[in-house]
C-alpha atoms as a PDB file:
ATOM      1  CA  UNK A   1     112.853  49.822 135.312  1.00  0.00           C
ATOM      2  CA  UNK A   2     114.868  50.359 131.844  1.00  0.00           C
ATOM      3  CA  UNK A   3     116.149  53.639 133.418  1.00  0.00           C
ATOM      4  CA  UNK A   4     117.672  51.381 136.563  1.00  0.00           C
ATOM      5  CA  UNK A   5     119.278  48.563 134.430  1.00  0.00           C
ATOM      6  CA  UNK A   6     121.069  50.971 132.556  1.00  0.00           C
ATOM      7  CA  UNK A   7     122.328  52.888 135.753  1.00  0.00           C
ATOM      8  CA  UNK A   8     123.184  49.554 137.726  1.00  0.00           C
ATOM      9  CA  UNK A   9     125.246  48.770 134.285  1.00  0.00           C
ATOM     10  CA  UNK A  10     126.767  52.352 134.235  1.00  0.00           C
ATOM     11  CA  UNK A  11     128.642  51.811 137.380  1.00  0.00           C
ATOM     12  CA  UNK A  12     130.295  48.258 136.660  1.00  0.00           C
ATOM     13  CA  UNK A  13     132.520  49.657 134.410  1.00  0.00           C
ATOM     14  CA  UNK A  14     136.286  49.649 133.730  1.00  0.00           C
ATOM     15  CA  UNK A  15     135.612  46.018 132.374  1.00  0.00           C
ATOM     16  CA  UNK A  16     136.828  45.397 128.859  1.00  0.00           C
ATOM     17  CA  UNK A  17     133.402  44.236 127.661  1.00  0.00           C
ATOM     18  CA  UNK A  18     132.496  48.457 128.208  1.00  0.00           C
ATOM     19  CA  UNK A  19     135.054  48.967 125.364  1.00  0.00           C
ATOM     20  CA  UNK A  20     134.014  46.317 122.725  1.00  0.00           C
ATOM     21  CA  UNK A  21     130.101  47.869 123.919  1.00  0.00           C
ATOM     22  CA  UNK A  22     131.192  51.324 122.830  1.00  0.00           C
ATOM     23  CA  UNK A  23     132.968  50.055 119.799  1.00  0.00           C
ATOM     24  CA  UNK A  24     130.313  48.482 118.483  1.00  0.00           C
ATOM     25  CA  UNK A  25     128.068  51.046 119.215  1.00  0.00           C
ATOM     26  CA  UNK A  26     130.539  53.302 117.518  1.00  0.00           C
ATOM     27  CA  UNK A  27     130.392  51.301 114.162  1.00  0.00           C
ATOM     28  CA  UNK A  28     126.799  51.161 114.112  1.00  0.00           C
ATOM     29  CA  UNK A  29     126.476  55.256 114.191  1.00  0.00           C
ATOM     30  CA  UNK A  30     129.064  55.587 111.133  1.00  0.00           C
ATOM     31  CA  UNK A  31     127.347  52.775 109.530  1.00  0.00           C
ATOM     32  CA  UNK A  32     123.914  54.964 109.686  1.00  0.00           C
ATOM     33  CA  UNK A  33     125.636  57.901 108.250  1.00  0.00           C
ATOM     34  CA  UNK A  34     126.912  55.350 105.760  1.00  0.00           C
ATOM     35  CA  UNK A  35     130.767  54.747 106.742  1.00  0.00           C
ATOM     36  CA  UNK A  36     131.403  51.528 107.113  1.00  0.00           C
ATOM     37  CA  UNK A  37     134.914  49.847 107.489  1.00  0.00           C
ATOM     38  CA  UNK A  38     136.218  47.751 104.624  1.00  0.00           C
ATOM     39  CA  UNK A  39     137.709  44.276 105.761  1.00  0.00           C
ATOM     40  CA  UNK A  40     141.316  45.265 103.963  1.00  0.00           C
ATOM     41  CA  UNK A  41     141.530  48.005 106.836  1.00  0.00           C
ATOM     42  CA  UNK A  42     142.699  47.311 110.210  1.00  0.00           C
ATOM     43  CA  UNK A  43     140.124  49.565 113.372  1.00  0.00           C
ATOM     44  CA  UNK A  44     142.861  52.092 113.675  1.00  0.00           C
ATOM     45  CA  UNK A  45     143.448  52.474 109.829  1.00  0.00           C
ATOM     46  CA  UNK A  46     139.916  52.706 109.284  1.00  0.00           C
ATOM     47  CA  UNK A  47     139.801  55.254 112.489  1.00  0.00           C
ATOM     48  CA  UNK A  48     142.585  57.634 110.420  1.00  0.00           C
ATOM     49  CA  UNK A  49     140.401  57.052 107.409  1.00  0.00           C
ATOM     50  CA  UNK A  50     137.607  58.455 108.743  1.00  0.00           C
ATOM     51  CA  UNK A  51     139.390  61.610 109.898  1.00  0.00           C
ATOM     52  CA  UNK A  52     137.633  62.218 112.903  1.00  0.00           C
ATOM     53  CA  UNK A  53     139.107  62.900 116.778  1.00  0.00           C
ATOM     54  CA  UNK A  54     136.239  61.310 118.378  1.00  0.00           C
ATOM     55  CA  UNK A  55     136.366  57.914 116.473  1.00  0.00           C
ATOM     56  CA  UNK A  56     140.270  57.399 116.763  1.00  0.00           C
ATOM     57  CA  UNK A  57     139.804  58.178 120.821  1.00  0.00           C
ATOM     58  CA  UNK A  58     137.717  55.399 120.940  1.00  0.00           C
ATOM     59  CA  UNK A  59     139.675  53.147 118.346  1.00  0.00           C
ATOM     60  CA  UNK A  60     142.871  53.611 120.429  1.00  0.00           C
ATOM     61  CA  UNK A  61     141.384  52.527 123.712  1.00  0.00           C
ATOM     62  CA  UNK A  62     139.662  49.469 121.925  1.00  0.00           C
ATOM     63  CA  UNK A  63     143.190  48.766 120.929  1.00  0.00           C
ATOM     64  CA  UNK A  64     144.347  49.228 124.386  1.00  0.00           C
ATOM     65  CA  UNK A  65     142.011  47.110 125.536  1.00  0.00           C
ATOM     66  CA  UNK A  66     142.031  44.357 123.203  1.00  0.00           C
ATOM     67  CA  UNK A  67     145.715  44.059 123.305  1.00  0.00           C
ATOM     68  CA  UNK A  68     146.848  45.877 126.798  1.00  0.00           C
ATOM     69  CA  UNK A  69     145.619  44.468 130.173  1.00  0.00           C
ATOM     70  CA  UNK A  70     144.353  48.325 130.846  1.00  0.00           C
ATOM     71  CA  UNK A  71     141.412  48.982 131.858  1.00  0.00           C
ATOM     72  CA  UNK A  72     139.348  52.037 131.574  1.00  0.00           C
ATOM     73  CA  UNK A  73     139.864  54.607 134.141  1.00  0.00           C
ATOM     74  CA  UNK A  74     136.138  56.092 134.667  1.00  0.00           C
ATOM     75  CA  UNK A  75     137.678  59.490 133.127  1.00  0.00           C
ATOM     76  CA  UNK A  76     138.425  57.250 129.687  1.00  0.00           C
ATOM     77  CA  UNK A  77     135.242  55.583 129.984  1.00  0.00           C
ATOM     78  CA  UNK A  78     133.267  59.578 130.532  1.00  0.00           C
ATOM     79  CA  UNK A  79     135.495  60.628 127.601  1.00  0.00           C
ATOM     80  CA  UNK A  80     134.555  57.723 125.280  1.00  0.00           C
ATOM     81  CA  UNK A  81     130.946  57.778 126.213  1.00  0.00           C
ATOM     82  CA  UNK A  82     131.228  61.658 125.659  1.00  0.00           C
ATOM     83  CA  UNK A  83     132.956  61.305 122.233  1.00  0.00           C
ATOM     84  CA  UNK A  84     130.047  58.797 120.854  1.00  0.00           C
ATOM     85  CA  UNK A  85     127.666  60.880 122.104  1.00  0.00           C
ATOM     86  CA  UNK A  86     128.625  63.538 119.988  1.00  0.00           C
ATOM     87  CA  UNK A  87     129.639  61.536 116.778  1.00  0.00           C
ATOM     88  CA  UNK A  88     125.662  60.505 116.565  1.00  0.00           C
ATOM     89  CA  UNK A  89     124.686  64.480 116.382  1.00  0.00           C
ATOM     90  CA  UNK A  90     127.945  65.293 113.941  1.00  0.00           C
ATOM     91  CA  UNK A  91     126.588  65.887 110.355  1.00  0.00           C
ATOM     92  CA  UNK A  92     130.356  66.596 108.874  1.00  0.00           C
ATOM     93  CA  UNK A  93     131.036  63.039 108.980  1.00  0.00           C
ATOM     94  CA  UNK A  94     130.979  61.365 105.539  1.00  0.00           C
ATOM     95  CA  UNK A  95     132.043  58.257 104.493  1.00  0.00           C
ATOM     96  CA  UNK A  96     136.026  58.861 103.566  1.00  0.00           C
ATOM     97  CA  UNK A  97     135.478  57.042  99.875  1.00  0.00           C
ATOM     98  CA  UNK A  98     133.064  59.982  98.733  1.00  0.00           C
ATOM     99  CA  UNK A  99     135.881  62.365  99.517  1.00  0.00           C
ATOM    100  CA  UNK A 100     138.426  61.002  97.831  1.00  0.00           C
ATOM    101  CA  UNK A 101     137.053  59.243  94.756  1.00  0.00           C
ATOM    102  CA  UNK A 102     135.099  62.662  93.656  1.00  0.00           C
END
């Protein structure tokens, strides 16, 4: 019955609660691999920071969403879902501080 929740959620998308989901779920993967956004840093700084595609595609449509009346075409939603997907398996990512403080 898990696997049916999540499907009936799946297709009521294009809601902006779907973006703020994926963000969040988005800063809890960096945060496991250790990158965590400092409060002096706004999303999309912090999304430049980090240096990765994925996390800025999903920054900007937060963004959008937040402060646009756009909603999520299913494409955007498939691309966002795809991009956190593959930050979770992506060992290059590394907190941006290590990098530049030696």
């Amino acid at each position: 019955s898990m696997f049916w929740s999540r499907i009936s959620k799946k297709i009521k998308r294009g809601k902006q609660g779907d973006i703020v989901e994926f963000y969040a779920r988005m800063q809890r993967i960096l945060a496991e691999k250790g990158i965590v956004r400092p409060q002096y840093q706004t999303p999309l700084e912090f999304a430049f920071a980090v240096g990765n595609s994925g996390v800025r595609k999903v920054t900007e449509a937060y963004n959008k969403a937040r402060y646009g009346s756009a909603d999520l075409s299913e494409d955007e939603t498939a691309a966002i879902e795809d991009a956190i997907s593959r930050l979770a398996s992506d060992d290059d990512l590394q907190p941006a501080n290590n990098r530049s403080h030696g």
